[in-house]
N, C-alpha and C. Protein backbone atom coordinates (compact mmCIF):
# COMPACT_ATOMS: atom_id res chain seq x y z
N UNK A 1 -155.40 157.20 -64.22
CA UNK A 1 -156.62 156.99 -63.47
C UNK A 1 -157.78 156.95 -64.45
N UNK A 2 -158.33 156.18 -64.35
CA UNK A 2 -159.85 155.89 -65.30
C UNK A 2 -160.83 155.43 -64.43
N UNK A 3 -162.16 156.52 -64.24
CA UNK A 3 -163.23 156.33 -63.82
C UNK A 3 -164.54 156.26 -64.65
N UNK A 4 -165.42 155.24 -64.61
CA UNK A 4 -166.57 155.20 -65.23
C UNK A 4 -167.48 155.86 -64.27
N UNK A 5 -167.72 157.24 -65.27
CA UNK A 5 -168.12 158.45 -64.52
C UNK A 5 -169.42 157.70 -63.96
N UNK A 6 -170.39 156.87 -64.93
CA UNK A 6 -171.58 156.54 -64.87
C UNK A 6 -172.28 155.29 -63.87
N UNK A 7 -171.26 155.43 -63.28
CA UNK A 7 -170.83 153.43 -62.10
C UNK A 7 -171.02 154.69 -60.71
N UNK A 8 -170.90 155.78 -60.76
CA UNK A 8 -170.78 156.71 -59.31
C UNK A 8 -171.36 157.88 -59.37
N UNK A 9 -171.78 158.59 -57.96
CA UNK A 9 -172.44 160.06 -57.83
C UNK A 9 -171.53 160.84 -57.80
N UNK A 10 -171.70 161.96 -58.30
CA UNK A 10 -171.11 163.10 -58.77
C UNK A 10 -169.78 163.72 -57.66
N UNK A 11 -170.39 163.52 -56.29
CA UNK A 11 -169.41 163.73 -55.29
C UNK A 11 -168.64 162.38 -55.30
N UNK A 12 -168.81 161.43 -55.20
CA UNK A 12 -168.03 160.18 -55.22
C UNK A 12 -167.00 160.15 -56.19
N UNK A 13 -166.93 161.15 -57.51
CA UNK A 13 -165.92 161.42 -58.11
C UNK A 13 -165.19 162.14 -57.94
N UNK A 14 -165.92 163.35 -57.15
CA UNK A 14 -164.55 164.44 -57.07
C UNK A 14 -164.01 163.87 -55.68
N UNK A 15 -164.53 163.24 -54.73
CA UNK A 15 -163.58 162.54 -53.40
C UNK A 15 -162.66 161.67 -54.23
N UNK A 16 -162.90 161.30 -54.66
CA UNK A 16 -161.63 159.76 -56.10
C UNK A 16 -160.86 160.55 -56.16
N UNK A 17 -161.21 161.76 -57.12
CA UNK A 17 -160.09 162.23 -58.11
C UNK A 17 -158.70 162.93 -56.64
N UNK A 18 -159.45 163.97 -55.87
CA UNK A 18 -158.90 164.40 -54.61
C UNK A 18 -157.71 163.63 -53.63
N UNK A 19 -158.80 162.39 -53.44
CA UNK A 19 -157.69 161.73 -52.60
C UNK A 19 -156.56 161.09 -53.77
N UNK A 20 -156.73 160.82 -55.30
CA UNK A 20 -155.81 160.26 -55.75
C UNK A 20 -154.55 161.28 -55.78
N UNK A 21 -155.02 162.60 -55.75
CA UNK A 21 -153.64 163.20 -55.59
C UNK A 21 -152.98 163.67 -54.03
N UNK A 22 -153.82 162.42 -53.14
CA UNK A 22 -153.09 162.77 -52.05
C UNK A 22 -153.15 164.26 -51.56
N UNK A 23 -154.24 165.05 -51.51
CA UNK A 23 -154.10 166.08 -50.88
C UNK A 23 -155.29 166.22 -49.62
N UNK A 24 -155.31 167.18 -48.73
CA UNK A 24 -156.84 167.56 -48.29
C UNK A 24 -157.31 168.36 -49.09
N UNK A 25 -158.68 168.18 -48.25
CA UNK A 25 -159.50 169.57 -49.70
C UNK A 25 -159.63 170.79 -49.12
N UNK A 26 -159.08 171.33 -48.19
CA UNK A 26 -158.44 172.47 -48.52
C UNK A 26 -156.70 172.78 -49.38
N UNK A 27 -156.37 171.53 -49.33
CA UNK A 27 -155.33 172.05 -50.53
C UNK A 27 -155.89 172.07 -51.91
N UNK A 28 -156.64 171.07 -52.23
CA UNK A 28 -157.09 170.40 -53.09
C UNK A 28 -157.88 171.91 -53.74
N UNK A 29 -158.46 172.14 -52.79
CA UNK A 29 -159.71 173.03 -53.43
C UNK A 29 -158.88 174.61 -53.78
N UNK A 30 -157.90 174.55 -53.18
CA UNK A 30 -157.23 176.02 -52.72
C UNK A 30 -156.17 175.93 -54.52
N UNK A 31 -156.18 174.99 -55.12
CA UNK A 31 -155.34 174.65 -56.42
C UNK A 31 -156.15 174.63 -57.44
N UNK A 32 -157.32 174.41 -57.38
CA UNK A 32 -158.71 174.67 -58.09
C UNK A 32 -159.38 176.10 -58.28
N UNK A 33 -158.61 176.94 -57.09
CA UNK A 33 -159.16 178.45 -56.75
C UNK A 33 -160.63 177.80 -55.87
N UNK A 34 -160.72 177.55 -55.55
CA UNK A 34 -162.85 176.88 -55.19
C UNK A 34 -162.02 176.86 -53.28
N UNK A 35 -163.08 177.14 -52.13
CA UNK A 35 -162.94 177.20 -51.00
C UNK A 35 -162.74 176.05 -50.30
N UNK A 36 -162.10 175.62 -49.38
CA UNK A 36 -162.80 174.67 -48.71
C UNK A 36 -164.37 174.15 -48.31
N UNK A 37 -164.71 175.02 -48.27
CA UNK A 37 -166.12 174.97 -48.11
C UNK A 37 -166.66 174.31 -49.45
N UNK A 38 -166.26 174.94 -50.38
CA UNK A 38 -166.93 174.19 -51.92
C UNK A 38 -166.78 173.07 -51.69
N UNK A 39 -165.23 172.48 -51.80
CA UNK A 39 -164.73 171.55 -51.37
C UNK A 39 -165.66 170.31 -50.84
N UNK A 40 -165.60 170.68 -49.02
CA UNK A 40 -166.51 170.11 -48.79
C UNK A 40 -168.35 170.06 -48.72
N UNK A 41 -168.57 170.98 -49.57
CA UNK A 41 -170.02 171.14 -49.85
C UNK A 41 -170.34 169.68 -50.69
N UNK A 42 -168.96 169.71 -51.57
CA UNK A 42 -169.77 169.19 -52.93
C UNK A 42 -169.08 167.68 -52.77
N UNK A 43 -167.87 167.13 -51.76
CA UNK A 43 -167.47 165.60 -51.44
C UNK A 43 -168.64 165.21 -50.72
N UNK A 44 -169.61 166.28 -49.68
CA UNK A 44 -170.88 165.07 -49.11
C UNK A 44 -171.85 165.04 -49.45
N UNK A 45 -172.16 166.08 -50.84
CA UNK A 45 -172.97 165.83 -51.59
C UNK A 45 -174.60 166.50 -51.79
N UNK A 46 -174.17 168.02 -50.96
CA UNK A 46 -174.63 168.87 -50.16
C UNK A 46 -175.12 170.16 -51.66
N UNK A 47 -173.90 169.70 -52.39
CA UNK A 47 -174.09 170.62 -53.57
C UNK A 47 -173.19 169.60 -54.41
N UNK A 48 -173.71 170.74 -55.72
CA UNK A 48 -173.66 169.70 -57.30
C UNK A 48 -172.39 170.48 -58.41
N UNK A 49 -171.30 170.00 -58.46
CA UNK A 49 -170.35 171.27 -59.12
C UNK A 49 -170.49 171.06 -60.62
N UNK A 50 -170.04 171.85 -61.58
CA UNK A 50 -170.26 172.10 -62.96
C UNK A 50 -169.50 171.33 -63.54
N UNK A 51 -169.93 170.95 -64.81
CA UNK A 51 -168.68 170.34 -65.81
C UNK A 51 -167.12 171.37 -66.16
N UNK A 52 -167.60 172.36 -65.67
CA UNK A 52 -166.80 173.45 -65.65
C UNK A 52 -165.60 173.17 -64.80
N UNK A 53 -166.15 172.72 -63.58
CA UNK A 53 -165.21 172.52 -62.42
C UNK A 53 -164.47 171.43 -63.21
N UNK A 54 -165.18 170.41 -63.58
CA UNK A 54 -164.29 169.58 -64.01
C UNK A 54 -162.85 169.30 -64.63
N UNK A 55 -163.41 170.47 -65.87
CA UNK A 55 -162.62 171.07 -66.81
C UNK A 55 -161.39 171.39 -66.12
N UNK A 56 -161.61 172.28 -64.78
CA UNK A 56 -160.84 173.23 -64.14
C UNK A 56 -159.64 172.42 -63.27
N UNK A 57 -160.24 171.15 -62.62
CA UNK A 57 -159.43 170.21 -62.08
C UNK A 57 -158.87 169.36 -63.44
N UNK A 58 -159.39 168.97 -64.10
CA UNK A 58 -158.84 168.28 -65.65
C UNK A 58 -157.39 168.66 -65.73
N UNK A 59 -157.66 170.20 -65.57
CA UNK A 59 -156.12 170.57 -66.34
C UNK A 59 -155.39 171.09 -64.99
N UNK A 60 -155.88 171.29 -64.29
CA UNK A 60 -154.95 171.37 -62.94
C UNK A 60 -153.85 170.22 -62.65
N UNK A 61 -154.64 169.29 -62.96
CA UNK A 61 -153.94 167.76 -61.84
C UNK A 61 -153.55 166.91 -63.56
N UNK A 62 -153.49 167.54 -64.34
CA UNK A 62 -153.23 166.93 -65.92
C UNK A 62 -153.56 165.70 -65.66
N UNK A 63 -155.07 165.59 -65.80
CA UNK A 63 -156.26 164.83 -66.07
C UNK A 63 -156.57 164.86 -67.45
N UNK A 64 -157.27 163.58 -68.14
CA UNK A 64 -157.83 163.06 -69.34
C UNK A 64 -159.16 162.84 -68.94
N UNK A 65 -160.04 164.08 -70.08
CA UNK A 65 -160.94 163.68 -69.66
C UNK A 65 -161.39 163.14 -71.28
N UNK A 66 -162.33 161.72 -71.18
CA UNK A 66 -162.38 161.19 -72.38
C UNK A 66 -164.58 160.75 -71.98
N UNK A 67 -165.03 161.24 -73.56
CA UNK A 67 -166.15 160.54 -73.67
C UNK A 67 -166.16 159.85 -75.08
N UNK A 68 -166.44 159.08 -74.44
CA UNK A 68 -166.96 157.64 -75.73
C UNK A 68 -168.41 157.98 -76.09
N UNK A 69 -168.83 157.49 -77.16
CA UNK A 69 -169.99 157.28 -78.00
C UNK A 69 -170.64 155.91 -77.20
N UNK A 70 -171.65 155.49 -76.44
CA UNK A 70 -171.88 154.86 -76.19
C UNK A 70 -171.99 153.37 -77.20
N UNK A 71 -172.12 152.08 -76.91
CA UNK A 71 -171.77 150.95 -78.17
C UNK A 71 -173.58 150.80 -78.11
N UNK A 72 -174.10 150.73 -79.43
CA UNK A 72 -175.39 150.38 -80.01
C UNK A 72 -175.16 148.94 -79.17
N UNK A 73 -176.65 148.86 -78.97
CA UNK A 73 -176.80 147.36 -78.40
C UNK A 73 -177.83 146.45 -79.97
């Protein structure tokens, strides 16, 4: 899975990453340790989760997370 983090809002990624593993987000969130409620706080965009979280789903769902150097124009 490869998302250009910078093409979408912050919740629009963690709904991607979620439904790509086919779960709800109370499973989803309950494998993360984070509530349902986080869950859905932060898919409608209600709240803003950390790069931390990221990290945390990264290695949960053995995710790549990759940043590039942007290309000089």
């Amino acid at each position: 899975m490869e998302i250009k983090a910078n093409k979408y809002k912050a919740n629009e990624i963690l709904k991607f990453i979620r439904q790509n593993t086919n779960l709800t987000q109370k499973e989803f969130a309950k494998n993360i340790n984070k509530s349902e409620d986080w869950q859905y706080s932060n898919e409608s965009g209600r709240s803003r989760y950390f790069f931390a979280d990221i990290i945390e789903i990264a290695n949960t769902y053995d995710l790549d997370i990759i940043i590039k150097d942007k290309e000089k124009k």
